[in-house]
PDB file of N, CA and C in Angstrom:
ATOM      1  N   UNK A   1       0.807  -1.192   0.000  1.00  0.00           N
ATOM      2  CA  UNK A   1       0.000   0.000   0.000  1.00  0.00           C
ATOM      3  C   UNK A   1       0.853   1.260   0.000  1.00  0.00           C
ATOM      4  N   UNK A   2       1.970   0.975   0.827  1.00  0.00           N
ATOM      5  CA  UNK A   2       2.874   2.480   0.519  1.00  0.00           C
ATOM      6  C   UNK A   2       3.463   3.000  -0.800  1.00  0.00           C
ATOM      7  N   UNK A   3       3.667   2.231  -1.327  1.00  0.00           N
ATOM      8  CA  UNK A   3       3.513   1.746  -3.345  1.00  0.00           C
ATOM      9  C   UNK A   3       2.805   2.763  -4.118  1.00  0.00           C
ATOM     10  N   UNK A   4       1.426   2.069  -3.471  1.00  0.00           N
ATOM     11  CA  UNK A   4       0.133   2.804  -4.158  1.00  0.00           C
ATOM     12  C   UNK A   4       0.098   4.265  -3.812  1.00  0.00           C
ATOM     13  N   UNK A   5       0.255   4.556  -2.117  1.00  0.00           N
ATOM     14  CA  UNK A   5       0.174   6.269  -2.289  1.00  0.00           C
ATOM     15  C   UNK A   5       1.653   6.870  -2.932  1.00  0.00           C
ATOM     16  N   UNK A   6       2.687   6.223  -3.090  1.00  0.00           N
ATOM     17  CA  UNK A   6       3.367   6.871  -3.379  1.00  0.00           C
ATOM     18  C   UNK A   6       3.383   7.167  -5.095  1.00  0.00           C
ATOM     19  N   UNK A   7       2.983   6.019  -6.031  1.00  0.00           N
ATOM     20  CA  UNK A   7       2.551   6.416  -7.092  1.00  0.00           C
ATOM     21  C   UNK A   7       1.605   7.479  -7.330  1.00  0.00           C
ATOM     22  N   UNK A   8       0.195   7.610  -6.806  1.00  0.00           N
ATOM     23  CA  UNK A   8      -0.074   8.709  -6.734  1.00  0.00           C
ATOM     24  C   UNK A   8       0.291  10.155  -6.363  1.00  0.00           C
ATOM     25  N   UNK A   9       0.587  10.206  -5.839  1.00  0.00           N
ATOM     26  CA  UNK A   9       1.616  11.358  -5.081  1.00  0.00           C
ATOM     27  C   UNK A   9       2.776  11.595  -6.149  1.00  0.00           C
ATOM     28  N   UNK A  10       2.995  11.096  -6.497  1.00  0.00           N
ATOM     29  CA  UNK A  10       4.525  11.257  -7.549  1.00  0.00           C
ATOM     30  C   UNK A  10       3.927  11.528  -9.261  1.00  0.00           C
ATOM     31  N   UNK A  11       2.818  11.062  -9.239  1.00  0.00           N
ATOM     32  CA  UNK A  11       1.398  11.920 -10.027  1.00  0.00           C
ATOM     33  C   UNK A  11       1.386  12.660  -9.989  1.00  0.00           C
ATOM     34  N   UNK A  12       1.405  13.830  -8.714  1.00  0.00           N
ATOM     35  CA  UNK A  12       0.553  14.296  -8.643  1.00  0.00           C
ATOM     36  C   UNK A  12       1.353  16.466  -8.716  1.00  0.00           C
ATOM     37  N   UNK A  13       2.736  15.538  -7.909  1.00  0.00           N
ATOM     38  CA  UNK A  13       3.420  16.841  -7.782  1.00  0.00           C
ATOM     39  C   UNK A  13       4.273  17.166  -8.473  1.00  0.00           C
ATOM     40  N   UNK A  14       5.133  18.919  -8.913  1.00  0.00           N
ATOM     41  CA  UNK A  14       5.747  19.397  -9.598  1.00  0.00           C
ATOM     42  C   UNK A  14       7.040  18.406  -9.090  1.00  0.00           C
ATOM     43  N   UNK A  15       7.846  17.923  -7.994  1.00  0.00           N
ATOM     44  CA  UNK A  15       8.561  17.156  -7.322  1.00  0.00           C
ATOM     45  C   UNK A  15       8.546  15.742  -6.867  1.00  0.00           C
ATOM     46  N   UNK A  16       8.685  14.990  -7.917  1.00  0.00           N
ATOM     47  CA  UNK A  16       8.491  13.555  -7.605  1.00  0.00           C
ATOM     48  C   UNK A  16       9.664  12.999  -6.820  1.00  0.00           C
ATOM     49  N   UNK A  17      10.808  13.746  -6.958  1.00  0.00           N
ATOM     50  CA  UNK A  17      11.983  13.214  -5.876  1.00  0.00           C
ATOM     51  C   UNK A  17      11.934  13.606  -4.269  1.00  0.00           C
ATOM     52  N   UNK A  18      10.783  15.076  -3.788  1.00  0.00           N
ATOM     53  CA  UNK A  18      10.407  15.210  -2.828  1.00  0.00           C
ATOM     54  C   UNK A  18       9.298  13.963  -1.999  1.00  0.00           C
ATOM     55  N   UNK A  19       8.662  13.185  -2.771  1.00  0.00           N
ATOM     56  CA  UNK A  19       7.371  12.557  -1.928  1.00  0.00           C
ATOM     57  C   UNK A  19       8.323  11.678  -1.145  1.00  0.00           C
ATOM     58  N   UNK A  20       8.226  11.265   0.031  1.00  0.00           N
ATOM     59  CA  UNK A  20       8.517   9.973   0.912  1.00  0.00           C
ATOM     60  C   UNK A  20       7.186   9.623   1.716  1.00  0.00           C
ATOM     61  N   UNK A  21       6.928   8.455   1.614  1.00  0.00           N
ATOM     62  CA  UNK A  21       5.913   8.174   1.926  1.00  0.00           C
ATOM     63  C   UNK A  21       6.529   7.051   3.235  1.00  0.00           C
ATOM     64  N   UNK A  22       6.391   7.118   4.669  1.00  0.00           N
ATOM     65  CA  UNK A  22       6.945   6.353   5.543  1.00  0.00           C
ATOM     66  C   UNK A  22       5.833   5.530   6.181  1.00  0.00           C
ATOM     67  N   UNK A  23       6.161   4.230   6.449  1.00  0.00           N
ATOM     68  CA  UNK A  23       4.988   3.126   6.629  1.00  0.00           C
ATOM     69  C   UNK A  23       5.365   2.603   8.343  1.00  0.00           C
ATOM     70  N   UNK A  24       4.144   2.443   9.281  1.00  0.00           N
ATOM     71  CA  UNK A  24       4.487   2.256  10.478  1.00  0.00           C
ATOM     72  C   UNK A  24       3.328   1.230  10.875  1.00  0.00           C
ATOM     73  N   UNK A  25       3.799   0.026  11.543  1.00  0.00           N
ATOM     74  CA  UNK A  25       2.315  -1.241  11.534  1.00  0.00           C
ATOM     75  C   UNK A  25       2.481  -1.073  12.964  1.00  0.00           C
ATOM     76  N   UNK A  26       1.179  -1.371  13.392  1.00  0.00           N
ATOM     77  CA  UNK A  26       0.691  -1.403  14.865  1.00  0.00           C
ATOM     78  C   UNK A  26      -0.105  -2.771  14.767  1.00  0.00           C
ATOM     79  N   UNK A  27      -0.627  -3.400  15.888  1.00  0.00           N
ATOM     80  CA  UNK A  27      -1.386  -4.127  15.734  1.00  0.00           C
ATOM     81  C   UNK A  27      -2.514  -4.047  15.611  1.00  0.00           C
ATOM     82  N   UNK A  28      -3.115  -3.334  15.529  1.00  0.00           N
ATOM     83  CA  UNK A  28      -4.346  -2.769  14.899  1.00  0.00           C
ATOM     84  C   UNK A  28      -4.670  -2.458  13.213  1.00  0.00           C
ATOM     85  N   UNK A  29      -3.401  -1.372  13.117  1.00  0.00           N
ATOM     86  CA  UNK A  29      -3.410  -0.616  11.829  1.00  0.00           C
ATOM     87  C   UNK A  29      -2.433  -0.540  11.182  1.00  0.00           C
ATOM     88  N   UNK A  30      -2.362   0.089  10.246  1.00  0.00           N
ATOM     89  CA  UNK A  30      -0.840   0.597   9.198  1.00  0.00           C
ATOM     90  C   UNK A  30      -1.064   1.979   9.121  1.00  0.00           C
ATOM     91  N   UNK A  31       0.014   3.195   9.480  1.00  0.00           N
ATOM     92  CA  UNK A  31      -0.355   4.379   9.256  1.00  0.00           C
ATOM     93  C   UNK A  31       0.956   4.753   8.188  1.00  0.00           C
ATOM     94  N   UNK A  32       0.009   5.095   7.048  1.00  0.00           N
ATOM     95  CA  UNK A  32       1.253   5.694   6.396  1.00  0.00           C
ATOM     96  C   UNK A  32       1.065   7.067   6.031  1.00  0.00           C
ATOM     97  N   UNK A  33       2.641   7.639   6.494  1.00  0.00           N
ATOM     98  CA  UNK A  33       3.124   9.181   6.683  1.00  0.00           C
ATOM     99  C   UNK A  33       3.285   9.839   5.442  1.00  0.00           C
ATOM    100  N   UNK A  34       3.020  10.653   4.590  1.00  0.00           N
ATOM    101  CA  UNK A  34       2.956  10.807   3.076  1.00  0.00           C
ATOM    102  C   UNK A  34       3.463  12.759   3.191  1.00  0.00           C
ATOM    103  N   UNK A  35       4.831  12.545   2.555  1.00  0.00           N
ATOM    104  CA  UNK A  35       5.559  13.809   2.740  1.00  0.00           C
ATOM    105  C   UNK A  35       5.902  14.392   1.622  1.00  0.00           C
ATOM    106  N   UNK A  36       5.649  15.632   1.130  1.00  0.00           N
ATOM    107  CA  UNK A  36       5.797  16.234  -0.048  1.00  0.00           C
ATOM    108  C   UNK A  36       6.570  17.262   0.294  1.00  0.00           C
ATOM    109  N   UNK A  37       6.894  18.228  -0.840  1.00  0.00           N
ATOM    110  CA  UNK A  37       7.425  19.863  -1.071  1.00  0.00           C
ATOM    111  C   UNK A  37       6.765  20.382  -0.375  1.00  0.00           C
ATOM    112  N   UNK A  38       7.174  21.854   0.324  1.00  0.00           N
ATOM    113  CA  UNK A  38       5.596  22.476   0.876  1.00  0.00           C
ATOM    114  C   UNK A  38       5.391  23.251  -0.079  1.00  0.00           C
ATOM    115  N   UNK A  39       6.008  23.087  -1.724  1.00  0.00           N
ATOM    116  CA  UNK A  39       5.547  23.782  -3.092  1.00  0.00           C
ATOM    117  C   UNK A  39       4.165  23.116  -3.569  1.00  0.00           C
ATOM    118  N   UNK A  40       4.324  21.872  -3.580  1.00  0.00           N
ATOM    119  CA  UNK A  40       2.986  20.792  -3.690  1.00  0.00           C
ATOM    120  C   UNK A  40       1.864  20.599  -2.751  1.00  0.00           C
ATOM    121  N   UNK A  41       2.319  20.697  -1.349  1.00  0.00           N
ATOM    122  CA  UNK A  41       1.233  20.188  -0.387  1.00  0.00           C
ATOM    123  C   UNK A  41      -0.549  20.538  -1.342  1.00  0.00           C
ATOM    124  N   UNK A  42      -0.521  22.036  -1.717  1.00  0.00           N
ATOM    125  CA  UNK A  42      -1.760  21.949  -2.395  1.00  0.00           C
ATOM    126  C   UNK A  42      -2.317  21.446  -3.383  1.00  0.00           C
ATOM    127  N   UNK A  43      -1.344  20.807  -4.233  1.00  0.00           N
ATOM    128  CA  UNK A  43      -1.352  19.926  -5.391  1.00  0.00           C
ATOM    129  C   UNK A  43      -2.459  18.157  -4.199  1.00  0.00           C
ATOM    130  N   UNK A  44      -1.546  18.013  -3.566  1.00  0.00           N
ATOM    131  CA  UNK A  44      -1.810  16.534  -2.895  1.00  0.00           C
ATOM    132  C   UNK A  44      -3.242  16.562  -1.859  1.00  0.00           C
ATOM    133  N   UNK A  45      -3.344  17.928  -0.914  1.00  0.00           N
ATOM    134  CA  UNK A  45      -4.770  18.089  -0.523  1.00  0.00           C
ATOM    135  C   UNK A  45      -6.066  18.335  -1.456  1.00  0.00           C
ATOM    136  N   UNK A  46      -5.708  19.380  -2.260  1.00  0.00           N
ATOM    137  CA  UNK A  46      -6.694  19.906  -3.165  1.00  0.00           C
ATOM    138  C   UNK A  46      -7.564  20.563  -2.766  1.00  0.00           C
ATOM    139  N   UNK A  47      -8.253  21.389  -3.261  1.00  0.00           N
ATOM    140  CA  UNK A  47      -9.658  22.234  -2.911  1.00  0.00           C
ATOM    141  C   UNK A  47     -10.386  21.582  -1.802  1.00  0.00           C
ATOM    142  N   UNK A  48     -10.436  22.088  -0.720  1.00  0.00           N
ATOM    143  CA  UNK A  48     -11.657  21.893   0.225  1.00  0.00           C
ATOM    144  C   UNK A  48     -10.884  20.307   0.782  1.00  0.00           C
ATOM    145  N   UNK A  49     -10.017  19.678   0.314  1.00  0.00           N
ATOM    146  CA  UNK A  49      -9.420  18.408   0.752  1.00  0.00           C
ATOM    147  C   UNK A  49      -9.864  17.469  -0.664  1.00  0.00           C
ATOM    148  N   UNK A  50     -10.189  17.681  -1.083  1.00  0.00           N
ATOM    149  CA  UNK A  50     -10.993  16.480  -2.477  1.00  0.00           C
ATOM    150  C   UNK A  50      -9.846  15.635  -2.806  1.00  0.00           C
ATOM    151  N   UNK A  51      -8.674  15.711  -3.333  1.00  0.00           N
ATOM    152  CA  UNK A  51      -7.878  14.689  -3.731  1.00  0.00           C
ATOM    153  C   UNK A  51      -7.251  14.785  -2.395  1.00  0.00           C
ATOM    154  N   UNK A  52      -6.790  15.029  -1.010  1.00  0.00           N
ATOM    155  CA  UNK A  52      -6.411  14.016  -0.216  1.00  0.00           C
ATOM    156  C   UNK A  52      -7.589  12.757   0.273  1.00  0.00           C
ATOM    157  N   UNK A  53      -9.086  13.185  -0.430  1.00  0.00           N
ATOM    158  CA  UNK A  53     -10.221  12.412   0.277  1.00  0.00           C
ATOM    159  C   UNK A  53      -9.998  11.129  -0.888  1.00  0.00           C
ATOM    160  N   UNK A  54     -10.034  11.617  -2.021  1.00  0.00           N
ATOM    161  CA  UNK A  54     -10.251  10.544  -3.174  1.00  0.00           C
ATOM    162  C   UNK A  54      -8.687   9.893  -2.728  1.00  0.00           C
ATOM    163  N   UNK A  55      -7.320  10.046  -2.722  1.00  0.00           N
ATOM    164  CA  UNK A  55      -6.452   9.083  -2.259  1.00  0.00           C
ATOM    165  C   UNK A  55      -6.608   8.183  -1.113  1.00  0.00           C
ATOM    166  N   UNK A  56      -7.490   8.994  -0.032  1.00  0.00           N
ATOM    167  CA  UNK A  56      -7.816   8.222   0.848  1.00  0.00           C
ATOM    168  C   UNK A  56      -8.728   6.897   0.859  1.00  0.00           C
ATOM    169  N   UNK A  57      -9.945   6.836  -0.006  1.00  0.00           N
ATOM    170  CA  UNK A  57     -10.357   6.545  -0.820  1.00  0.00           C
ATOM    171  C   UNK A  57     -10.216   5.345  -1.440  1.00  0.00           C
ATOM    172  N   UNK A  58      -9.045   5.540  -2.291  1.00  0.00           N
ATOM    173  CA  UNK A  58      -8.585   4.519  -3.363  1.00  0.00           C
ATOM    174  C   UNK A  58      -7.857   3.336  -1.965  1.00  0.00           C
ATOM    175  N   UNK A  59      -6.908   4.375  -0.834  1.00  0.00           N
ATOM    176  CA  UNK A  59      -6.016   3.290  -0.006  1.00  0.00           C
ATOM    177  C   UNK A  59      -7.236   2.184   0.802  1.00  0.00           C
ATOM    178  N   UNK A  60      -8.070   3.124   1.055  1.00  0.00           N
ATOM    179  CA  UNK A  60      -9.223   2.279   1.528  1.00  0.00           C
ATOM    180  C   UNK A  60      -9.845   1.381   0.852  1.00  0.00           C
ATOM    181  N   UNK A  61      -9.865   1.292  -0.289  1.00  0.00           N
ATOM    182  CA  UNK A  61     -10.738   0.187  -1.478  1.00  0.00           C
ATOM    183  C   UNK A  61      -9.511  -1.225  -1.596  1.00  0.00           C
ATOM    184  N   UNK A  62      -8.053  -0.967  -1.356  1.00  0.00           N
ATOM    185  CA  UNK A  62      -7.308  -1.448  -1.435  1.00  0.00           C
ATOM    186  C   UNK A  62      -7.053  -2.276   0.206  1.00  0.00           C
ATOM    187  N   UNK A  63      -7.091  -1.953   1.185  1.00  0.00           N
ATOM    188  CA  UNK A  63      -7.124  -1.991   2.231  1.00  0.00           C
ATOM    189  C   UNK A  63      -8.159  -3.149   2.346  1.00  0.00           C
ATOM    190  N   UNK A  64      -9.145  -2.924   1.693  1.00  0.00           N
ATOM    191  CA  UNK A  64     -10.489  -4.029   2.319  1.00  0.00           C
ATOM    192  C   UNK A  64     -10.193  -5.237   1.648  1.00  0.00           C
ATOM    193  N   UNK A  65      -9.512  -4.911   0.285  1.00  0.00           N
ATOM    194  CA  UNK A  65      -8.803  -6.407  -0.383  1.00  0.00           C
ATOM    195  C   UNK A  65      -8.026  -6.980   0.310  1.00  0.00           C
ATOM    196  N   UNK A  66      -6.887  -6.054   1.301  1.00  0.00           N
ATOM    197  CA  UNK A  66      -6.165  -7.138   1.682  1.00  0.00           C
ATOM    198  C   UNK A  66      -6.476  -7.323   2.982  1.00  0.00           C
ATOM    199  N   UNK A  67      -8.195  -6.851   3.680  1.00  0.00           N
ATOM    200  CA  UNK A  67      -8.466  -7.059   5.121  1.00  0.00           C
ATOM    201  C   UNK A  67      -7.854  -6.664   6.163  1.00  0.00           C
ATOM    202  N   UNK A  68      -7.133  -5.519   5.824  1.00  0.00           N
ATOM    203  CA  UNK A  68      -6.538  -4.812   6.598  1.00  0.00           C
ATOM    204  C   UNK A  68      -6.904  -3.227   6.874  1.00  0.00           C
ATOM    205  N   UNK A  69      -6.169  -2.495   7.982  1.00  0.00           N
ATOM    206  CA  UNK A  69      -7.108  -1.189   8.131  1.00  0.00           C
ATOM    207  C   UNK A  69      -5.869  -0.137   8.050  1.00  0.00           C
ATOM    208  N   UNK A  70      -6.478   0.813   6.998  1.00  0.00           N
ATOM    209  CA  UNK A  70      -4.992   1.854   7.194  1.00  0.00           C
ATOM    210  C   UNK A  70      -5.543   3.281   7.435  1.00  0.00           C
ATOM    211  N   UNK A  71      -4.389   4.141   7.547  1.00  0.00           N
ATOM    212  CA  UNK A  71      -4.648   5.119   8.415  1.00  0.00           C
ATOM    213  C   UNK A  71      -3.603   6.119   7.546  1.00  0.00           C
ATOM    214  N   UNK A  72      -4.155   7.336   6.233  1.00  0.00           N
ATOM    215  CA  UNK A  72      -2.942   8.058   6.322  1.00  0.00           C
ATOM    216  C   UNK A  72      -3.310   9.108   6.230  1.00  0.00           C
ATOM    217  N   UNK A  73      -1.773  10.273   6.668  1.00  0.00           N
ATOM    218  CA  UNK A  73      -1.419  11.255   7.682  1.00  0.00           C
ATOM    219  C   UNK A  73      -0.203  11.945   6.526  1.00  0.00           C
ATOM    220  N   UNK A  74      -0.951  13.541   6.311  1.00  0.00           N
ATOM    221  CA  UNK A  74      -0.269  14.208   5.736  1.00  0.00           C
ATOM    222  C   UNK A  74       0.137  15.148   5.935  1.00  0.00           C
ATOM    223  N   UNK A  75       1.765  15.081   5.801  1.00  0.00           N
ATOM    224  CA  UNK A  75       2.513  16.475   6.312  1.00  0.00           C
ATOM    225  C   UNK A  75       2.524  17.418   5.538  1.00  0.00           C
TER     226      UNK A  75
END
């Protein structure tokens, strides 16, 4: 899954060598940390949040395939 946001994200911004996307498992969850330019951050939230909701979104549709629960957090 850290894969997946990071392809998007590297979509998405003027700086594809800026994204790091850092992955942390709990026993509960997976939270992954998703770090851009602060030239992009508005590229990756979007209006009103819309494309950080739709990435959220997609990790979640992906998440239920593999029965697992994730959690991500943008700097």
């Amino acid at each position: 899954m850290k894969e997946l946001v990071e392809v998007i994200a590297k979509a998405l911004v003027n700086n594809p060598d800026a994204v790091v996307v850092t992955e942390r498992v709990t026993e509960k969850e997976t939270i992954l940390n998703l770090s851009v330019d602060p030239a992009d951050m508005g590229k990756v939230i979007g209006k009103q949040g819309r494309i950080a909701k739709a990435i959220r979104t997609v990790l979640k549709a992906q998440a239920i395939r593999e029965d697992k629960r994730v959690t991500l957090d943008i700097d």
